[in-house]
C-alpha atoms as a PDB file:
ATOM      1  CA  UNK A   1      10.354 -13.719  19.540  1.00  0.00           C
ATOM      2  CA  UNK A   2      11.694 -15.320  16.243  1.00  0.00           C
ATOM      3  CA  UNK A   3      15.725 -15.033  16.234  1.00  0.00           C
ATOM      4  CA  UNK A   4      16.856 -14.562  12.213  1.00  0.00           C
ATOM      5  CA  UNK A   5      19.389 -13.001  10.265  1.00  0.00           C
ATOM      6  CA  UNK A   6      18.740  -9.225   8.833  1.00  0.00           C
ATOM      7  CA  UNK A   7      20.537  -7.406   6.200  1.00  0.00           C
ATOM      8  CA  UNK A   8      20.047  -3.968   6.193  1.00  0.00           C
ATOM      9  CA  UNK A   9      21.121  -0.732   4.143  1.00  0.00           C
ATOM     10  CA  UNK A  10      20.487   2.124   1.961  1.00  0.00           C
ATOM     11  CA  UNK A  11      20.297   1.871  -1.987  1.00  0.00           C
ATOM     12  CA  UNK A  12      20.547   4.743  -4.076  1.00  0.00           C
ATOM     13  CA  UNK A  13      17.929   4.310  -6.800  1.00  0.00           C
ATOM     14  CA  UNK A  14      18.340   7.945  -8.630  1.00  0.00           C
ATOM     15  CA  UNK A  15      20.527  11.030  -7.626  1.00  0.00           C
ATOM     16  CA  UNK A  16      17.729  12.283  -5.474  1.00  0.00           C
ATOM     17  CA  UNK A  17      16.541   9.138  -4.156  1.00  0.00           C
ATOM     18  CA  UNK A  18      17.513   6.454  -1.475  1.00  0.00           C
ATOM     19  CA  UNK A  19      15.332   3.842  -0.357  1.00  0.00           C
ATOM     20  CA  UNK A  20      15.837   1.735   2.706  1.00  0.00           C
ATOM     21  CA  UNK A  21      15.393  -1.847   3.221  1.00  0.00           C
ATOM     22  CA  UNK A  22      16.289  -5.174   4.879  1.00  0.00           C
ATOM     23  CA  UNK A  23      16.628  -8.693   4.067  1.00  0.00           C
ATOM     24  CA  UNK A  24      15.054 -11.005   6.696  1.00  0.00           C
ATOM     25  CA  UNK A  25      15.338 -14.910   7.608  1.00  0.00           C
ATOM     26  CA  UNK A  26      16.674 -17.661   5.776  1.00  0.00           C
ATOM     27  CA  UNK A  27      18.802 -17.373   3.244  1.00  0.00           C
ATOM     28  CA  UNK A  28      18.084 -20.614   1.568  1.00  0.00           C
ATOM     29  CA  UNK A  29      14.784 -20.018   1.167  1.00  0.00           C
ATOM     30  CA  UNK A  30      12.823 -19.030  -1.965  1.00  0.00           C
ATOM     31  CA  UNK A  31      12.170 -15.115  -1.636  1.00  0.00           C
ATOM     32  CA  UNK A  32       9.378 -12.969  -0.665  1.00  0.00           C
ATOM     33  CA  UNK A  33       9.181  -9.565  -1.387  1.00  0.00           C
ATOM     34  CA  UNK A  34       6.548  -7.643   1.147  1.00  0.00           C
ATOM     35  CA  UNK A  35       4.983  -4.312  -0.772  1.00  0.00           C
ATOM     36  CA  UNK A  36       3.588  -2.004   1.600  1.00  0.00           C
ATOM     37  CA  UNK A  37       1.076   0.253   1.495  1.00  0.00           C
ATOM     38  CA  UNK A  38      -0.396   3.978   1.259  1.00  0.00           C
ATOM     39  CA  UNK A  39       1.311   5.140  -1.185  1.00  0.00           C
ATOM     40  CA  UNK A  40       4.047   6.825   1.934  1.00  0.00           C
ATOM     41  CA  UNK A  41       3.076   3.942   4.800  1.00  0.00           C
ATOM     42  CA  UNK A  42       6.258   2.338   4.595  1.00  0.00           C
ATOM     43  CA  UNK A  43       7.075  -1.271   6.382  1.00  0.00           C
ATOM     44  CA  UNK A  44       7.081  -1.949  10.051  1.00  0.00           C
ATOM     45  CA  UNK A  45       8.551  -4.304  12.484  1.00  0.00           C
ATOM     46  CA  UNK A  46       4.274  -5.539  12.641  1.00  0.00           C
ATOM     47  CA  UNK A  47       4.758  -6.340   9.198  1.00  0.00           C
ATOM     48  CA  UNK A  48       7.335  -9.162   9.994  1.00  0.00           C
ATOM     49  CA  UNK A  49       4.616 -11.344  11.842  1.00  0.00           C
ATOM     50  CA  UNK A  50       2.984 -13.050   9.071  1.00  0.00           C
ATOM     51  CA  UNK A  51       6.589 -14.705   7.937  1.00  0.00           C
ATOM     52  CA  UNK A  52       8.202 -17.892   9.661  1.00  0.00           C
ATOM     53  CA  UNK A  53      11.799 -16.469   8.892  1.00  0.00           C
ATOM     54  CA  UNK A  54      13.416 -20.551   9.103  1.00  0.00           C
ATOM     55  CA  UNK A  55      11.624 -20.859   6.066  1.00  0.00           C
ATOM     56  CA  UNK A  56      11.158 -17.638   4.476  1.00  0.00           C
ATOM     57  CA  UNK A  57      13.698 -15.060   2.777  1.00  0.00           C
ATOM     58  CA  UNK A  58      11.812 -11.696   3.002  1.00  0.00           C
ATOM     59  CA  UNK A  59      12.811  -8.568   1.583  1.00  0.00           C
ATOM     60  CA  UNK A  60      11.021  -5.234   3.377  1.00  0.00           C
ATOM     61  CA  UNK A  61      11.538  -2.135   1.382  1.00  0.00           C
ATOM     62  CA  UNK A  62      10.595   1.618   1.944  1.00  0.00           C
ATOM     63  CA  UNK A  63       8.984   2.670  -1.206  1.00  0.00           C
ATOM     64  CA  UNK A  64      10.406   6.694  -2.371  1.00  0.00           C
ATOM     65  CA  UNK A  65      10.012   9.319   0.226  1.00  0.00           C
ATOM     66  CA  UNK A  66       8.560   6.738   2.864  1.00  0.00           C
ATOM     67  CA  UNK A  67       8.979   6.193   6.163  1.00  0.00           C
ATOM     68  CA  UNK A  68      13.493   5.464   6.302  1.00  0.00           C
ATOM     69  CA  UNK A  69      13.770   5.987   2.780  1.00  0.00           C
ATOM     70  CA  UNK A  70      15.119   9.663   1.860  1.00  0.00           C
ATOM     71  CA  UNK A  71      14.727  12.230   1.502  1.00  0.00           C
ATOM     72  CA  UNK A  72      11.596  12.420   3.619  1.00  0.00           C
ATOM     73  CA  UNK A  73       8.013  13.015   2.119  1.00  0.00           C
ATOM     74  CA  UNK A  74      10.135  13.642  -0.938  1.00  0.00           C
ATOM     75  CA  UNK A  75       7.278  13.559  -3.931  1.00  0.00           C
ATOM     76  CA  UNK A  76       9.763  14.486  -6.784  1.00  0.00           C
ATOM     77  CA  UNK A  77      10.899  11.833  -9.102  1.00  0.00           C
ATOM     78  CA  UNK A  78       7.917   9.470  -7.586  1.00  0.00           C
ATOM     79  CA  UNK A  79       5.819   8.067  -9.773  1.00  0.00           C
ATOM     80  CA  UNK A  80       4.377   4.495  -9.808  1.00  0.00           C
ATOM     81  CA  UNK A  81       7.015   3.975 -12.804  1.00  0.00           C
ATOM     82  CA  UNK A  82       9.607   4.972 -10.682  1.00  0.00           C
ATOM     83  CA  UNK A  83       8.983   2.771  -7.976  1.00  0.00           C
ATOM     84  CA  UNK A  84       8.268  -0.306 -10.196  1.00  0.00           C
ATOM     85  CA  UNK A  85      11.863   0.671 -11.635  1.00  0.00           C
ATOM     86  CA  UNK A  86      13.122   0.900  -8.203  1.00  0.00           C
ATOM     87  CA  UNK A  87      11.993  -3.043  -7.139  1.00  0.00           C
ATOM     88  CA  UNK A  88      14.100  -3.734 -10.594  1.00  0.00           C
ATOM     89  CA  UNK A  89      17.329  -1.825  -9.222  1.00  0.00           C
ATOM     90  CA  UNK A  90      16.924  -3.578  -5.640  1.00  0.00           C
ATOM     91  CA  UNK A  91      16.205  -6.968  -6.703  1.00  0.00           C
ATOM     92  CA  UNK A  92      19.207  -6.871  -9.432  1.00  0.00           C
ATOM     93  CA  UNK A  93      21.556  -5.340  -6.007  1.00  0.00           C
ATOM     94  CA  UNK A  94      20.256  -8.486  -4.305  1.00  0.00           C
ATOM     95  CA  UNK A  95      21.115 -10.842  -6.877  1.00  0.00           C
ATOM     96  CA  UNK A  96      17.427 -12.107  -6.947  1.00  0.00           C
ATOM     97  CA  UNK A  97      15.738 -13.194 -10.325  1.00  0.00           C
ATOM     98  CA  UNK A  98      12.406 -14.700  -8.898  1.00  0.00           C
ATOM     99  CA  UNK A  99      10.217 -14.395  -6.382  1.00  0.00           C
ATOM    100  CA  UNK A 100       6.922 -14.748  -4.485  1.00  0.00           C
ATOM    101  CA  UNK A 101       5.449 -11.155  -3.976  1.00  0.00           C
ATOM    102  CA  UNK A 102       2.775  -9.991  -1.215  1.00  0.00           C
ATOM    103  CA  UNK A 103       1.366  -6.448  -1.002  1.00  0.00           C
ATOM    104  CA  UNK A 104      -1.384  -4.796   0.667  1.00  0.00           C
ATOM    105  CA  UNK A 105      -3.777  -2.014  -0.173  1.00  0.00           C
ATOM    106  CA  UNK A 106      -1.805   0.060  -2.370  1.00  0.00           C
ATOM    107  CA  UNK A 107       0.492  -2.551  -2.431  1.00  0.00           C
ATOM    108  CA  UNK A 108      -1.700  -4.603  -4.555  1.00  0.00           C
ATOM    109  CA  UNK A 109      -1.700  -1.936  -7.218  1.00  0.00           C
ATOM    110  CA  UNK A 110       2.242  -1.520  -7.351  1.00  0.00           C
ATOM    111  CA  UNK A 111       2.412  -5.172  -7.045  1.00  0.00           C
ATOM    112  CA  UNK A 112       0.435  -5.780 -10.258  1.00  0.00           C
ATOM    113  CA  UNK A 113       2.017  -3.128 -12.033  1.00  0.00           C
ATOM    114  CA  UNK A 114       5.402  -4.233 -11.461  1.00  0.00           C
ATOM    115  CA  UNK A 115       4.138  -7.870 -12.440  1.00  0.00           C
ATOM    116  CA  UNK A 116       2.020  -7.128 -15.910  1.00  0.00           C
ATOM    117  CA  UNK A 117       5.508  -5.223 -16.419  1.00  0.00           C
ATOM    118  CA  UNK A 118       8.100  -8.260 -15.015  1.00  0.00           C
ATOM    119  CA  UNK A 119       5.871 -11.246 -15.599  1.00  0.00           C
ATOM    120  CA  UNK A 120       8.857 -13.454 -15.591  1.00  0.00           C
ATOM    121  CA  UNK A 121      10.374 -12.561 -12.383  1.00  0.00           C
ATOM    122  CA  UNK A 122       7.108 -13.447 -10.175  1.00  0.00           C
ATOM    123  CA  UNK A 123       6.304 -16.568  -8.968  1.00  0.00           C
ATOM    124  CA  UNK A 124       3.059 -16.230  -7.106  1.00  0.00           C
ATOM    125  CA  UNK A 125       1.004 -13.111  -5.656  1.00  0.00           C
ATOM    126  CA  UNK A 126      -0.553 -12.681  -1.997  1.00  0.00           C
ATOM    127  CA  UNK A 127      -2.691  -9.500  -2.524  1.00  0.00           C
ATOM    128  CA  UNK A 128      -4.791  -8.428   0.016  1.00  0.00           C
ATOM    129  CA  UNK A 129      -7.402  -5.473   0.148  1.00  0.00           C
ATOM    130  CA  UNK A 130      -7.240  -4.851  -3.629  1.00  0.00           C
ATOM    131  CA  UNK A 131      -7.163  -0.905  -4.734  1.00  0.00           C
ATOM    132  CA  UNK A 132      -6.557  -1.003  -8.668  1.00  0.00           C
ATOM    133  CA  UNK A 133      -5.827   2.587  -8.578  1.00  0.00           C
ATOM    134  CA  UNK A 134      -8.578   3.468 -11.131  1.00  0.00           C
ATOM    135  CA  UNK A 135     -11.116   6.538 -11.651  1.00  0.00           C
ATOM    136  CA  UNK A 136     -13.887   4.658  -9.441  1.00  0.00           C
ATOM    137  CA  UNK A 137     -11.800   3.474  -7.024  1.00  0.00           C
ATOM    138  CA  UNK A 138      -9.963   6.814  -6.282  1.00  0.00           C
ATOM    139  CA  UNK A 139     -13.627   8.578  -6.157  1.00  0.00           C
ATOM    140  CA  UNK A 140     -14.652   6.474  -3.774  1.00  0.00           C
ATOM    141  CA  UNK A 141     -12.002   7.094  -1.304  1.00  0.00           C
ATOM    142  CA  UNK A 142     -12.110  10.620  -2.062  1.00  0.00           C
ATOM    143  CA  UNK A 143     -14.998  11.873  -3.429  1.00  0.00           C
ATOM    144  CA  UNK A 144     -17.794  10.676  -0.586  1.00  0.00           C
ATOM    145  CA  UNK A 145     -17.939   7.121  -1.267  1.00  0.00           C
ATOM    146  CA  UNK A 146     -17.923   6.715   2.454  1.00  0.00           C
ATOM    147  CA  UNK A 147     -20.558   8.965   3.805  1.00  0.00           C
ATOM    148  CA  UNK A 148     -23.229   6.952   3.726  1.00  0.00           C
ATOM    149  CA  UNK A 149     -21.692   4.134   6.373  1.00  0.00           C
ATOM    150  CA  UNK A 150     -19.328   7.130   7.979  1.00  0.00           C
ATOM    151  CA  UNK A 151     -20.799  10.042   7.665  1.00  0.00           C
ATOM    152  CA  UNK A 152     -19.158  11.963  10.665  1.00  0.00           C
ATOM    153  CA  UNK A 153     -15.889  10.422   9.669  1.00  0.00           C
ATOM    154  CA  UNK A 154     -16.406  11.909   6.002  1.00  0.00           C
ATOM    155  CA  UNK A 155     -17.693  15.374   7.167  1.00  0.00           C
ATOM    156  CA  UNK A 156     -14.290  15.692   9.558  1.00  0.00           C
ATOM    157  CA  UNK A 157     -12.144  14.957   6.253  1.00  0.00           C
ATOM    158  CA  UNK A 158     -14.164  17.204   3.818  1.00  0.00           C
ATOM    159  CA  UNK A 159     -15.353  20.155   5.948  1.00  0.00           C
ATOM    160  CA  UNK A 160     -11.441  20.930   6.375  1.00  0.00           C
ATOM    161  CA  UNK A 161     -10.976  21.915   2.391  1.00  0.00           C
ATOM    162  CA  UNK A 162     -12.865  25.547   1.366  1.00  0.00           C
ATOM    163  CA  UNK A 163     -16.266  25.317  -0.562  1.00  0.00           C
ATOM    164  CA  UNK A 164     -15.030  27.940  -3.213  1.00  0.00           C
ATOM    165  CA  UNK A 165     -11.515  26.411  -4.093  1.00  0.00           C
ATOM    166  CA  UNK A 166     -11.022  25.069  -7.468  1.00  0.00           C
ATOM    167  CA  UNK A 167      -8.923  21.675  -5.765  1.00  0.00           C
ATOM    168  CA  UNK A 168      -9.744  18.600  -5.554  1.00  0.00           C
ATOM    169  CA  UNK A 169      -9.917  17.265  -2.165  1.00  0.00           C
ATOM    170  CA  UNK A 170      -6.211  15.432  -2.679  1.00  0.00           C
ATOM    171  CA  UNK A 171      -4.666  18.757  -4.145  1.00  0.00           C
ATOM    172  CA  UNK A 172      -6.014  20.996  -1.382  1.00  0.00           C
ATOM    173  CA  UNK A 173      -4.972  18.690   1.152  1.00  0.00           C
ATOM    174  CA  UNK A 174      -1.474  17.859  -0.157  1.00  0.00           C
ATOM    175  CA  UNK A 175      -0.859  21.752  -1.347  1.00  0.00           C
ATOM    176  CA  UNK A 176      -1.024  22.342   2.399  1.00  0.00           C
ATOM    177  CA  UNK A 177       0.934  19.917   3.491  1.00  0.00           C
ATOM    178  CA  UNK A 178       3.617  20.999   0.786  1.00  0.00           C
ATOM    179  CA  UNK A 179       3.277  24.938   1.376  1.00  0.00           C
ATOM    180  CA  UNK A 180       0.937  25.996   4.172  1.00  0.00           C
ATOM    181  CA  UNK A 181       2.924  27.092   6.935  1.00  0.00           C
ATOM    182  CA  UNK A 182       3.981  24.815   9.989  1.00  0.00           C
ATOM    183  CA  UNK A 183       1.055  24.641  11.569  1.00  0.00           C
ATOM    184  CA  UNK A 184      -1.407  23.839   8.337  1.00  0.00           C
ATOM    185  CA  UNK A 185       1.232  21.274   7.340  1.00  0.00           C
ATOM    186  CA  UNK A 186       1.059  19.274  10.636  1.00  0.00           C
ATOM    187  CA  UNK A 187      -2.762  19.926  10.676  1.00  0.00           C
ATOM    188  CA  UNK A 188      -3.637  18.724   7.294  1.00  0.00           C
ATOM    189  CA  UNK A 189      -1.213  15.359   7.573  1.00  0.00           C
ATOM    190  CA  UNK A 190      -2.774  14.272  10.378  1.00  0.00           C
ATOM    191  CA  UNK A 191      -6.413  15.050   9.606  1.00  0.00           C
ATOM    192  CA  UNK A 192      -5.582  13.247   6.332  1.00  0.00           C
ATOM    193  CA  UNK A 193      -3.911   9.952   8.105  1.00  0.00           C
ATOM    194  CA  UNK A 194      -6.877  10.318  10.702  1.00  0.00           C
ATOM    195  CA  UNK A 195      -9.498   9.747   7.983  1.00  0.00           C
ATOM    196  CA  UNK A 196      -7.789   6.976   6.683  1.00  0.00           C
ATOM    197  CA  UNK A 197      -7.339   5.305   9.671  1.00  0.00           C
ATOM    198  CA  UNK A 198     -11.237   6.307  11.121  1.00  0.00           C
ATOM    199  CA  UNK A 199     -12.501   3.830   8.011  1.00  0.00           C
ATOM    200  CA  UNK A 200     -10.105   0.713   7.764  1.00  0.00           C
ATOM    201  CA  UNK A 201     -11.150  -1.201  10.762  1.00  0.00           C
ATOM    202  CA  UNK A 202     -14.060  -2.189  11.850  1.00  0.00           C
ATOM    203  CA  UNK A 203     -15.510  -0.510  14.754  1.00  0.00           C
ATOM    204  CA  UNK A 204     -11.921   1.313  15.479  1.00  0.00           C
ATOM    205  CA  UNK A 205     -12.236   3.803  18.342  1.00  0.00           C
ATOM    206  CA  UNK A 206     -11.294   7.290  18.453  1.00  0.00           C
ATOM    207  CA  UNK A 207      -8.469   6.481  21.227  1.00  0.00           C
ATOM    208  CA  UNK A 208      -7.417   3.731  19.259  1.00  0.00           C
ATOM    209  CA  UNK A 209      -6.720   5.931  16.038  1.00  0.00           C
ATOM    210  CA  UNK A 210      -4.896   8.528  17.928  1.00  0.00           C
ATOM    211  CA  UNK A 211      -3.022   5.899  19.391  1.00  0.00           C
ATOM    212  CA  UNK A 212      -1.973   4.315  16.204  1.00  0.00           C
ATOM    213  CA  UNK A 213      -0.998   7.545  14.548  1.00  0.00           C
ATOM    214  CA  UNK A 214       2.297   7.755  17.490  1.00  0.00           C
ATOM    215  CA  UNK A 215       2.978   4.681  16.109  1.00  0.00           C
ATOM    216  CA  UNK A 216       4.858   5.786  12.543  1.00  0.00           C
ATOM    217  CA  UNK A 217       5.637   8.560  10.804  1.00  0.00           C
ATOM    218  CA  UNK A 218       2.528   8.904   9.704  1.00  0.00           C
ATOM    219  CA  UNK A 219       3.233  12.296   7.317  1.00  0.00           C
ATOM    220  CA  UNK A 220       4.899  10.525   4.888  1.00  0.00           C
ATOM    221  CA  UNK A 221       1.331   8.698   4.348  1.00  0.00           C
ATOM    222  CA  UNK A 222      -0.531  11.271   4.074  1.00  0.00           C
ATOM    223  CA  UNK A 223       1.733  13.428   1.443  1.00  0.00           C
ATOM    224  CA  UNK A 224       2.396  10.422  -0.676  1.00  0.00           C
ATOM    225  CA  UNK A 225      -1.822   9.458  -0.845  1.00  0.00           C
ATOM    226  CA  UNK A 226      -2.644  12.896  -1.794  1.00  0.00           C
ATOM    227  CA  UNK A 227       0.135  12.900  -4.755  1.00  0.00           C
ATOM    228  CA  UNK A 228      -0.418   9.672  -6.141  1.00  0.00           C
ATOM    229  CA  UNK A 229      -4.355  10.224  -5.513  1.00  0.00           C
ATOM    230  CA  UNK A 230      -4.447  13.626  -7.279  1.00  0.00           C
ATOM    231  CA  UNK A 231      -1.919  12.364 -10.416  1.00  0.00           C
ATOM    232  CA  UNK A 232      -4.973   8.956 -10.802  1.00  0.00           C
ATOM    233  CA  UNK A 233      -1.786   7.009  -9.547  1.00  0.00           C
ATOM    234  CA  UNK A 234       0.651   7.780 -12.436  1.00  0.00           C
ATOM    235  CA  UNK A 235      -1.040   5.278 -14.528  1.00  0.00           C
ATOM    236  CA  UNK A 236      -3.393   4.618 -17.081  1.00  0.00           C
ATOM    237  CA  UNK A 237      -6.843   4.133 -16.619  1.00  0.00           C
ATOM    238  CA  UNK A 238      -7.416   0.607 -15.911  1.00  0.00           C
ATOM    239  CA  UNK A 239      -4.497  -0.178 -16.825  1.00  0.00           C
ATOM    240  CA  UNK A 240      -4.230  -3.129 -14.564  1.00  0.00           C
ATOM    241  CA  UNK A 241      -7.343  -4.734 -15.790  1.00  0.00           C
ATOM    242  CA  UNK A 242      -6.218  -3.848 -19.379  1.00  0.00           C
ATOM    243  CA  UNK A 243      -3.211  -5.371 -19.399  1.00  0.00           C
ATOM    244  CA  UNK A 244      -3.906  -8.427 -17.438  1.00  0.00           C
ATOM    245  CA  UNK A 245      -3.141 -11.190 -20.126  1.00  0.00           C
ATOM    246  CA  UNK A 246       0.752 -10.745 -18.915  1.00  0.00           C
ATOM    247  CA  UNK A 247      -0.521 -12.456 -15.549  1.00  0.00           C
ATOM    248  CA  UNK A 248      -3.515 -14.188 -15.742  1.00  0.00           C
ATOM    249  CA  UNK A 249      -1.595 -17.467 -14.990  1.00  0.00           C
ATOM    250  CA  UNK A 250       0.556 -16.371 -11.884  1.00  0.00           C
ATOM    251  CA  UNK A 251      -0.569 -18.029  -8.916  1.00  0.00           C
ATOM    252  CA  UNK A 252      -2.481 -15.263  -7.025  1.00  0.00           C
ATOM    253  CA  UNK A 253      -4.340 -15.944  -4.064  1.00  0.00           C
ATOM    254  CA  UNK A 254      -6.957 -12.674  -3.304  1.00  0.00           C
ATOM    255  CA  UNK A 255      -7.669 -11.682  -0.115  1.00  0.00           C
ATOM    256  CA  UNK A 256     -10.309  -8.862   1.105  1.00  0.00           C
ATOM    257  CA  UNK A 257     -12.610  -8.076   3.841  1.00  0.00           C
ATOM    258  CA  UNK A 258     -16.156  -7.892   2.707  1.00  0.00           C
ATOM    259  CA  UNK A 259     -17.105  -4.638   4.781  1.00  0.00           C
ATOM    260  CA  UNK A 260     -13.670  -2.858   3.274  1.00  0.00           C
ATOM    261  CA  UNK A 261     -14.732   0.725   3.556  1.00  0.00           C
ATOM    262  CA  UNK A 262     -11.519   2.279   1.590  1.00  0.00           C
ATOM    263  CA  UNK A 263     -10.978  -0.556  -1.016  1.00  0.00           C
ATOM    264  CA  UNK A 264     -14.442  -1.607  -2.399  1.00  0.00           C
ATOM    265  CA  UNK A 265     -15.015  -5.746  -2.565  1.00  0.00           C
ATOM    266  CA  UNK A 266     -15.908  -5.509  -6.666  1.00  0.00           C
ATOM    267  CA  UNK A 267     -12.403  -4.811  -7.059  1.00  0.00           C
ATOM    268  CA  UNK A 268     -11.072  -7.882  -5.709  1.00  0.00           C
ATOM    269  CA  UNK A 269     -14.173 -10.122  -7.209  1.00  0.00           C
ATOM    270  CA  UNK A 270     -12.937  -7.554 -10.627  1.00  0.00           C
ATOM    271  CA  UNK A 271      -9.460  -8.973 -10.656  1.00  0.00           C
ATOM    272  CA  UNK A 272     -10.733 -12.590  -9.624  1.00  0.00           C
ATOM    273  CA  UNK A 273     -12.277 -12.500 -12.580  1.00  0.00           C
ATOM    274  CA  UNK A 274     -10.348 -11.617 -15.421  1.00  0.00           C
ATOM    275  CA  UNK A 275      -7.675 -14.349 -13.600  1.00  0.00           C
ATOM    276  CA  UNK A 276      -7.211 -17.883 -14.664  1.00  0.00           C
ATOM    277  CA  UNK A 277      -5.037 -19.144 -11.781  1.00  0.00           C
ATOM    278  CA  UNK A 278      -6.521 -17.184  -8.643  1.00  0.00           C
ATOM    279  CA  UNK A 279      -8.339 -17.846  -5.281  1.00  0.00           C
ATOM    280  CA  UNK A 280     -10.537 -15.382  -3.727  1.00  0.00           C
ATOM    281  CA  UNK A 281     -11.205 -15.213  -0.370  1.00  0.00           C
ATOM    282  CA  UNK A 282     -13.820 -12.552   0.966  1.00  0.00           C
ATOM    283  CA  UNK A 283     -13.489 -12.316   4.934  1.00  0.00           C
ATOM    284  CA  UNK A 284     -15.984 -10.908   7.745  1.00  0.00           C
ATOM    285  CA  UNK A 285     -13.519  -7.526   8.044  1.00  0.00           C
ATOM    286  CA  UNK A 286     -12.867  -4.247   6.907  1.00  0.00           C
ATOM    287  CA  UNK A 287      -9.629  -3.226   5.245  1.00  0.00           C
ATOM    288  CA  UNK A 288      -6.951  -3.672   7.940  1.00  0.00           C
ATOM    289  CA  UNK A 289      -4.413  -6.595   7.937  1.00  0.00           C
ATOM    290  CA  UNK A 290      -4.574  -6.895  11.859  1.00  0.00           C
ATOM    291  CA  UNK A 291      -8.158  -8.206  11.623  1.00  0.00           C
ATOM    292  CA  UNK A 292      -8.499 -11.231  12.609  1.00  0.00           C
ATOM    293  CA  UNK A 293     -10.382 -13.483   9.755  1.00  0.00           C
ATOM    294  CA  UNK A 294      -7.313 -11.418   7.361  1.00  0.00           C
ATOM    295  CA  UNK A 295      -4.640 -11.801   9.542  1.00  0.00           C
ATOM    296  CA  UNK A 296      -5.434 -15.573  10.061  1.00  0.00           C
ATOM    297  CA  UNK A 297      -5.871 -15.896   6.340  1.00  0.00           C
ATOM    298  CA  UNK A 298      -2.330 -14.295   5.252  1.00  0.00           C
ATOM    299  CA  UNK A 299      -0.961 -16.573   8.195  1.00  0.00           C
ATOM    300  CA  UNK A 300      -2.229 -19.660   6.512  1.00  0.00           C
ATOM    301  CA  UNK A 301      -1.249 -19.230   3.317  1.00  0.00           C
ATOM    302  CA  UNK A 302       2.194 -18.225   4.168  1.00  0.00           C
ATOM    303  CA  UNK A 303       2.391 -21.133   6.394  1.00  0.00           C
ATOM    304  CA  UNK A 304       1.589 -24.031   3.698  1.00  0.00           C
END
């Protein structure tokens, strides 16, 4: 077990808000900054594996209303703006201009937000299991893009929203968790987390899913999806791909698993593509970070 120095606190980011994060490893060292997923997943202490903390400076955050941040679930005043403004007000508490910046999943989509929007304060991008947080992309998470390679998995998720309602998917799901009554809000959380889980590894067992949702507090996941998913992520349409020009020269190296059931693989080759200074790599995996040809991958490039 690495020993390394941590920082840790609270930083109020609006009257409402506090997010939580910690500082990690050397302080020396050039910075990372590690953008979790979801929206709502929040970092763990499995997160910390992929850094060599003698050599790197890494700064964990809980994005608004995840995980330790408070208050809890909390989808007022959280919108992708809001948390791009947040990374501003935490980096300027740090006293950090510049940095490296790895995210993953939904990660990737805050992470190029906040750099089309702060070109000058990134110095290279690790993105892995890109989700540009666009029409298509949303519909196919959402709207049965699954069902032909999970069907059961997609007939659980769907058959638990009414035929007749006028919601989308997202809305029904998240009004539920928002204002059904104890029992529909624990029901629809984890039913929600359970889908996502059922489709980001390949061949994941039942057992292992279950297992993995004692594991972290897995309702501020599922509220924070179903918000940003239902509100097309608080941004434009393709607005990531529209407003590339402000980073097609970063250093980005691409990672995603060809058989990625909740991110499609055009996405990453997508942003590949309208890069100038990139790397793709497409690995034998699904979407998870703890498979092995990604894991290894992330390892390796944070290791050179």
């Amino acid at each position: 077990m690495q020993e390394y120095k941590i920082q840790k606190g609270y930083l109020q980011v609006s009257e409402l808000h506090n997010i939580y994060y910690e500082v990690c490893g050397n302080d020396a060292a050039e910075p990372y900054l590690f953008v979790h997923g979801g929206p709502g997943a929040g970092f763990s202490e499995h997160d910390k594996r992929f850094f060599d903390f003698d050599k790197h400076k890494v700064i964990f955050f809980d994005q608004r209303g995840a995980s330790k941040s408070e208050p809890f679930g909390e989808i007022k005043e959280n919108t992708t703006q809001d948390l791009v403004n947040d990374i501003n007000t935490l980096l300027l508490h740090l006293n950090i201009d510049k940095m490296a910046v790895f995210g993953g999943s939904w990660g990737t989509t805050l992470s190029l937000v906040f750099a089309i929007q702060n070109p000058d304060k990134i110095k290279s991008l690790l993105l892995r299991g890109i989700f540009l947080g666009n029409n298509s992309a949303i519909d196919h998470y959402l709207n049965g893009g699954v069902e032909k390679e999970f069907p059961n998995e997609w007939k659980r998720f769907k058959q638990n929203v009414p035929l007749d309602t006028p919601q989308t998917i997202a809305e029904y799901y998240l009004d539920q968790m928002l204002h059904g009554t104890p029992e529909s809000k624990a029901f629809y959380c984890y039913e929600w987390a359970f889908y996502e889980l059922s489709i980001f590894k390949k061949g994941i067992t039942k057992p292992e899913i279950e297992l993995l949702l004692t594991e972290f507090p897995y309702e501020s996941l599922a509220i924070m999806e179903a918000h940003y998913l239902s509100n097309a992520c608080f941004i434009d349409e393709d607005y990531i791909l529209n407003n590339i020009e402000a980073i097609k020269e970063i250093p980005t190296a691409i990672i995603h698993g060809q058989s990625d059931a909740i991110c499609p693989v055009t996405d990453a080759i997508a942003l590949h593509n309208n890069l100038n200074n990139s790397v793709l790599y497409i690995e034998d995996a699904g979407h998870s970070d703890s498979e092995t040809a990604i894991e290894n991958r992330i390892m390796k490039i944070l290791s050179n």
